[in-house]
PDB file of N, CA and C in Angstrom:
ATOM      1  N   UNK A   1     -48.856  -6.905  64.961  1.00  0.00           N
ATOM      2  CA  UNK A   1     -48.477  -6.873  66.368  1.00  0.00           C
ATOM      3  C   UNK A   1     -49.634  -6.278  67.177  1.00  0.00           C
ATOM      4  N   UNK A   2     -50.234  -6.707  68.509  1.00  0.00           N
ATOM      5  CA  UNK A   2     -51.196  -6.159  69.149  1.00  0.00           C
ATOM      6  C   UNK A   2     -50.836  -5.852  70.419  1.00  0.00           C
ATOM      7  N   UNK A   3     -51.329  -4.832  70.992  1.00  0.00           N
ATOM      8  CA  UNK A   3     -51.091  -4.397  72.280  1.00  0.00           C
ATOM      9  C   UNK A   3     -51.788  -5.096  73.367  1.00  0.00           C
ATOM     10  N   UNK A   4     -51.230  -5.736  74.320  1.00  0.00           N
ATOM     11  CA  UNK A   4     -51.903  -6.128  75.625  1.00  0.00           C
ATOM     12  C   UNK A   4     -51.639  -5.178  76.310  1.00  0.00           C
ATOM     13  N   UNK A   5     -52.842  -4.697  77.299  1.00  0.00           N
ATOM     14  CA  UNK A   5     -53.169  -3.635  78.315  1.00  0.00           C
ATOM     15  C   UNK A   5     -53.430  -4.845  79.335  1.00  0.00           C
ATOM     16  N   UNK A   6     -52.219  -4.334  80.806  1.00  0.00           N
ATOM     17  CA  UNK A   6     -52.641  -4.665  82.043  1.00  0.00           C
ATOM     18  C   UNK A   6     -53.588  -4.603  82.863  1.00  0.00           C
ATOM     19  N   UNK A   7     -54.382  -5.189  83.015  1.00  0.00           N
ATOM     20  CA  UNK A   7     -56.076  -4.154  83.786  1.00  0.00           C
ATOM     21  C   UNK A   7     -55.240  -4.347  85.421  1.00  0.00           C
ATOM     22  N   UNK A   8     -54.961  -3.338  86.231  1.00  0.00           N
ATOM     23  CA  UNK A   8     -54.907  -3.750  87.769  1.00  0.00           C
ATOM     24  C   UNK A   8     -56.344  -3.619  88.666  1.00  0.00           C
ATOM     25  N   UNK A   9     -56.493  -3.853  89.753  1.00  0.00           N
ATOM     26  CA  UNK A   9     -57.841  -4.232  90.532  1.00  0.00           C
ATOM     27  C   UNK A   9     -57.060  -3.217  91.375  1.00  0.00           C
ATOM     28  N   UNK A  10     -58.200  -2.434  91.558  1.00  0.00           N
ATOM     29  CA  UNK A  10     -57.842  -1.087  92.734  1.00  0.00           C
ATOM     30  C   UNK A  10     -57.019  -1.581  94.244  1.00  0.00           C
ATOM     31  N   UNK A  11     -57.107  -3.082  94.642  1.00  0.00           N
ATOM     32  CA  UNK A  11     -56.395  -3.090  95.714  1.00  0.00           C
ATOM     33  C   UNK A  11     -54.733  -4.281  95.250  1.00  0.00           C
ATOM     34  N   UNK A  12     -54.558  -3.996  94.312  1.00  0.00           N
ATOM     35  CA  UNK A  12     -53.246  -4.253  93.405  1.00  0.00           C
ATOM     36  C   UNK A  12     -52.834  -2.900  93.245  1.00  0.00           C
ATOM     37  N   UNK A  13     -53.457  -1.694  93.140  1.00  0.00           N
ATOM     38  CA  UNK A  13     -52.539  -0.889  92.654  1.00  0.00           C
ATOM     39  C   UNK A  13     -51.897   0.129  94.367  1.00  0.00           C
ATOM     40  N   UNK A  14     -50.751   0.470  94.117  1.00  0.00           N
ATOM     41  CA  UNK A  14     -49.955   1.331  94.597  1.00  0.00           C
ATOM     42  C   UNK A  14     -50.640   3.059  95.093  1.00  0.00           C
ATOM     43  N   UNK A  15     -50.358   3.821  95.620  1.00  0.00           N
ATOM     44  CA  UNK A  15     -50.095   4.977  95.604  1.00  0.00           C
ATOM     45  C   UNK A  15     -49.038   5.274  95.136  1.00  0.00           C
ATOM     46  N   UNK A  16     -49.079   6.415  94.274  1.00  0.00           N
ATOM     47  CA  UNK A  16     -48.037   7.004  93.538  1.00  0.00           C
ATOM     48  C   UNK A  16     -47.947   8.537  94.470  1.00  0.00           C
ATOM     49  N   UNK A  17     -46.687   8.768  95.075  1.00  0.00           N
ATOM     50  CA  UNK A  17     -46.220   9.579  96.156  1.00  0.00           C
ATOM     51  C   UNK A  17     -45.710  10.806  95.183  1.00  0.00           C
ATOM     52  N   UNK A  18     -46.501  12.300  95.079  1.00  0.00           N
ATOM     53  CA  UNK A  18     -45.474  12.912  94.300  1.00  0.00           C
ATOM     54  C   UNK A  18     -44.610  13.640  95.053  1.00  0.00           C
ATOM     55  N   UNK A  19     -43.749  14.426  94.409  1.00  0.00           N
ATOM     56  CA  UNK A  19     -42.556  15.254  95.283  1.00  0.00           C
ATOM     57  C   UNK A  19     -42.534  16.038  94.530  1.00  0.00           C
ATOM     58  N   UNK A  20     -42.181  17.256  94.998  1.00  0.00           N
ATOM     59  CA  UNK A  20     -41.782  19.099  94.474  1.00  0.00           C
ATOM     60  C   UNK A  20     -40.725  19.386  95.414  1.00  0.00           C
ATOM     61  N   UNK A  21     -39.954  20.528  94.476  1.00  0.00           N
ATOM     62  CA  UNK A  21     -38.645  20.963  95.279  1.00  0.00           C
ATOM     63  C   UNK A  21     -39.333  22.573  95.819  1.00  0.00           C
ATOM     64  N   UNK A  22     -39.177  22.619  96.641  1.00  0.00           N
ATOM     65  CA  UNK A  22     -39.586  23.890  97.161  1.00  0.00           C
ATOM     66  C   UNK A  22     -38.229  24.682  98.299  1.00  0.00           C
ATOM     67  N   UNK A  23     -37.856  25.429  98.016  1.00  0.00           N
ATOM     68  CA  UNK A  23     -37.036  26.450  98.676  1.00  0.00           C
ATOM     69  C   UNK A  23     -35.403  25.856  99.230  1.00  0.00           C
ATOM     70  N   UNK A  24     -35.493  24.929  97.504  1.00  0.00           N
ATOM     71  CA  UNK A  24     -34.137  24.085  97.537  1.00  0.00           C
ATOM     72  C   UNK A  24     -34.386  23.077  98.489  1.00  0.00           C
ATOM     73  N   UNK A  25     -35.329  22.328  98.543  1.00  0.00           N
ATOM     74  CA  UNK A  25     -35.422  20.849  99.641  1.00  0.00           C
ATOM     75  C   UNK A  25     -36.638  20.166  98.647  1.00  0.00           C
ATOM     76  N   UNK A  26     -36.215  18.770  98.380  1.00  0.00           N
ATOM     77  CA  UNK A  26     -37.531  18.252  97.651  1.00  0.00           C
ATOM     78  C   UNK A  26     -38.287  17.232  98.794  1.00  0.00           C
ATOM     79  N   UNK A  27     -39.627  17.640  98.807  1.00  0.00           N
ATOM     80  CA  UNK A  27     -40.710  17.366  99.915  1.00  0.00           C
ATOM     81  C   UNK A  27     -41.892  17.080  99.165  1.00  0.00           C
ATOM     82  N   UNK A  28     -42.747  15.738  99.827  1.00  0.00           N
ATOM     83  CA  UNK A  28     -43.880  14.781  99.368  1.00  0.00           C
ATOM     84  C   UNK A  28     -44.648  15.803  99.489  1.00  0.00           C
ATOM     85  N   UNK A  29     -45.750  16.103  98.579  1.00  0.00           N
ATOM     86  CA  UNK A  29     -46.535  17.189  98.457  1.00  0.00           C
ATOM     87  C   UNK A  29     -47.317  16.819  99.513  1.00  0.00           C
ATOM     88  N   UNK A  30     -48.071  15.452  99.919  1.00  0.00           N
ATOM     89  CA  UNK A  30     -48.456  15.263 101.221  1.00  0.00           C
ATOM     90  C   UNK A  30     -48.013  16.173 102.542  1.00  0.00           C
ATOM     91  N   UNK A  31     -46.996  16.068 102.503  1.00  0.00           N
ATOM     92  CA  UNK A  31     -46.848  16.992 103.827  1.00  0.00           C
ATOM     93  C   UNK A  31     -47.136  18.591 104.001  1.00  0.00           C
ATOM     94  N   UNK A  32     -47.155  18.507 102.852  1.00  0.00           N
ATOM     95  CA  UNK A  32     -47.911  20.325 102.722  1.00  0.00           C
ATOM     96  C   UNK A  32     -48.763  20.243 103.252  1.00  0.00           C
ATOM     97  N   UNK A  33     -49.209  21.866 104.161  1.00  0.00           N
ATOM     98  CA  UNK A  33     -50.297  22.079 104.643  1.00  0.00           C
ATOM     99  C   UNK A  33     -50.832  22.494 103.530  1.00  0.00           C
ATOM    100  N   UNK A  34     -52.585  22.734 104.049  1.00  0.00           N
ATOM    101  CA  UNK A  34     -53.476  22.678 102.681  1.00  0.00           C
ATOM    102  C   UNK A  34     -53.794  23.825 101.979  1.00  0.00           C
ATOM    103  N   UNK A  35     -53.480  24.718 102.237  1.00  0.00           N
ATOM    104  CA  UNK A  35     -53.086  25.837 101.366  1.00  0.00           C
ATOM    105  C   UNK A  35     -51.821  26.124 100.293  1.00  0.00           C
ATOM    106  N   UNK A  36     -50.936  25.461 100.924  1.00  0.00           N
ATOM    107  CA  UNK A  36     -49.615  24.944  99.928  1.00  0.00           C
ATOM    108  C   UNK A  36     -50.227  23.943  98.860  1.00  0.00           C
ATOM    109  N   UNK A  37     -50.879  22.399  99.562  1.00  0.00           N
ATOM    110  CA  UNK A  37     -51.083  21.731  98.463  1.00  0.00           C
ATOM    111  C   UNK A  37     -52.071  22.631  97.465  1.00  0.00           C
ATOM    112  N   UNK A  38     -53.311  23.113  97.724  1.00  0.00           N
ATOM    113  CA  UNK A  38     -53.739  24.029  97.394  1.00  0.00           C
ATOM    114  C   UNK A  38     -53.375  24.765  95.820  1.00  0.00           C
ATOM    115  N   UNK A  39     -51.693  25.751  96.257  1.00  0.00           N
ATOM    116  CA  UNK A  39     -51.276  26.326  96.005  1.00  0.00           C
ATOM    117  C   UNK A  39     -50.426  25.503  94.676  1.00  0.00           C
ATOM    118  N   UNK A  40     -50.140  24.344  95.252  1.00  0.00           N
ATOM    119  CA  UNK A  40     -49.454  23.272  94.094  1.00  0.00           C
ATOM    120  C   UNK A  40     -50.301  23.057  92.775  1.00  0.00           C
ATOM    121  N   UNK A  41     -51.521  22.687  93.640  1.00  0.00           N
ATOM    122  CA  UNK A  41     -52.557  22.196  92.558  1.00  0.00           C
ATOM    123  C   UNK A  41     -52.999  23.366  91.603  1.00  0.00           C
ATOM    124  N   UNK A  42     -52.494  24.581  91.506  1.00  0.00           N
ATOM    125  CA  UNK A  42     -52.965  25.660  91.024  1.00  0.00           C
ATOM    126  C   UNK A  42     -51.680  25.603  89.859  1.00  0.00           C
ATOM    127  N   UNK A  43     -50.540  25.155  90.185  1.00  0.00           N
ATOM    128  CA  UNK A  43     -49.388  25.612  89.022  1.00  0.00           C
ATOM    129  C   UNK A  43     -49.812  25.406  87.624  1.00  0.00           C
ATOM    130  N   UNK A  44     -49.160  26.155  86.804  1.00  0.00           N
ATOM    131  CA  UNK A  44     -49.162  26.045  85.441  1.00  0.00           C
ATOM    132  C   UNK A  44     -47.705  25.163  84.815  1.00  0.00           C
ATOM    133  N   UNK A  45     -47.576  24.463  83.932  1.00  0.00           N
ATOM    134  CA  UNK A  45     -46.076  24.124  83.691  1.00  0.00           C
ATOM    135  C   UNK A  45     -46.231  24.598  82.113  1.00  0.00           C
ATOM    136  N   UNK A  46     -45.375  25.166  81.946  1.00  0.00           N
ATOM    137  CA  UNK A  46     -44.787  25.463  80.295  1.00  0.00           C
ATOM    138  C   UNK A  46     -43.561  25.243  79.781  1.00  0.00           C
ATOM    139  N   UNK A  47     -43.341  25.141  78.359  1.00  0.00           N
ATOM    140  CA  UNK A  47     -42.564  24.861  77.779  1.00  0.00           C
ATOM    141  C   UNK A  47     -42.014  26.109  77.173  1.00  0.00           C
ATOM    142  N   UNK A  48     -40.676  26.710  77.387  1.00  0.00           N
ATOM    143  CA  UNK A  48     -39.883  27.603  76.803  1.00  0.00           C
ATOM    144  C   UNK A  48     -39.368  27.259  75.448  1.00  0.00           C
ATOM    145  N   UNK A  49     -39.603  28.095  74.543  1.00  0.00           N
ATOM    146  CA  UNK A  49     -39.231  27.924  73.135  1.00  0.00           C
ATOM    147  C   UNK A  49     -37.952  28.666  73.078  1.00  0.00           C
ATOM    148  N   UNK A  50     -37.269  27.771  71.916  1.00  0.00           N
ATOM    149  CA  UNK A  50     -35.546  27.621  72.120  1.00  0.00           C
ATOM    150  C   UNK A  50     -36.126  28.682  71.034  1.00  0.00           C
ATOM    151  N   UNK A  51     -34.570  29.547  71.624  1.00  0.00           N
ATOM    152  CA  UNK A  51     -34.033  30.965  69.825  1.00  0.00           C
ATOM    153  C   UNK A  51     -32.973  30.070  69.376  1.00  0.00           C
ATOM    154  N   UNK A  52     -32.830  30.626  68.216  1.00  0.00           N
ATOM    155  CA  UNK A  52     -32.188  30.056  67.333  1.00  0.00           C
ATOM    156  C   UNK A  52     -30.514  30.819  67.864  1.00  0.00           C
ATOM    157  N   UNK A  53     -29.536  30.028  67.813  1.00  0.00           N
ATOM    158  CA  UNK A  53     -28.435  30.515  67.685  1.00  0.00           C
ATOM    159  C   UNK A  53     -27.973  31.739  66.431  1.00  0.00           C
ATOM    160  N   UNK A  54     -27.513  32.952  66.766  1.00  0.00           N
ATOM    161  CA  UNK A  54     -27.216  33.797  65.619  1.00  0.00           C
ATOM    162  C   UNK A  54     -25.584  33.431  65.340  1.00  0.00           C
TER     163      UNK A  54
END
């Protein structure tokens, strides 16, 4: 079995719009002023490790 890869041409492709929930309202990071986006672009995301049930 072989994989076909789509090639798109930069004016085929889309903007991809992201969104964050901030202070219970989810808002296009676009509209942040630029110290917020800023501030976005700085996050860390991690993964919490499960305990075991006793």
């Amino acid at each position: 079995m072989t994989e076909q890869h789509t090639q798109l041409k930069d004016e085929e492709r889309t903007r991809c719009e992201i969104w964050t929930r901030v202070m219970g309202y989810h808002r296009p990071v676009t509209s942040f002023n630029p110290g917020k986006q800023s501030e976005f672009g700085e996050r860390r995301n991690f993964e919490e490790c499960r305990m075991p049930c006793e």
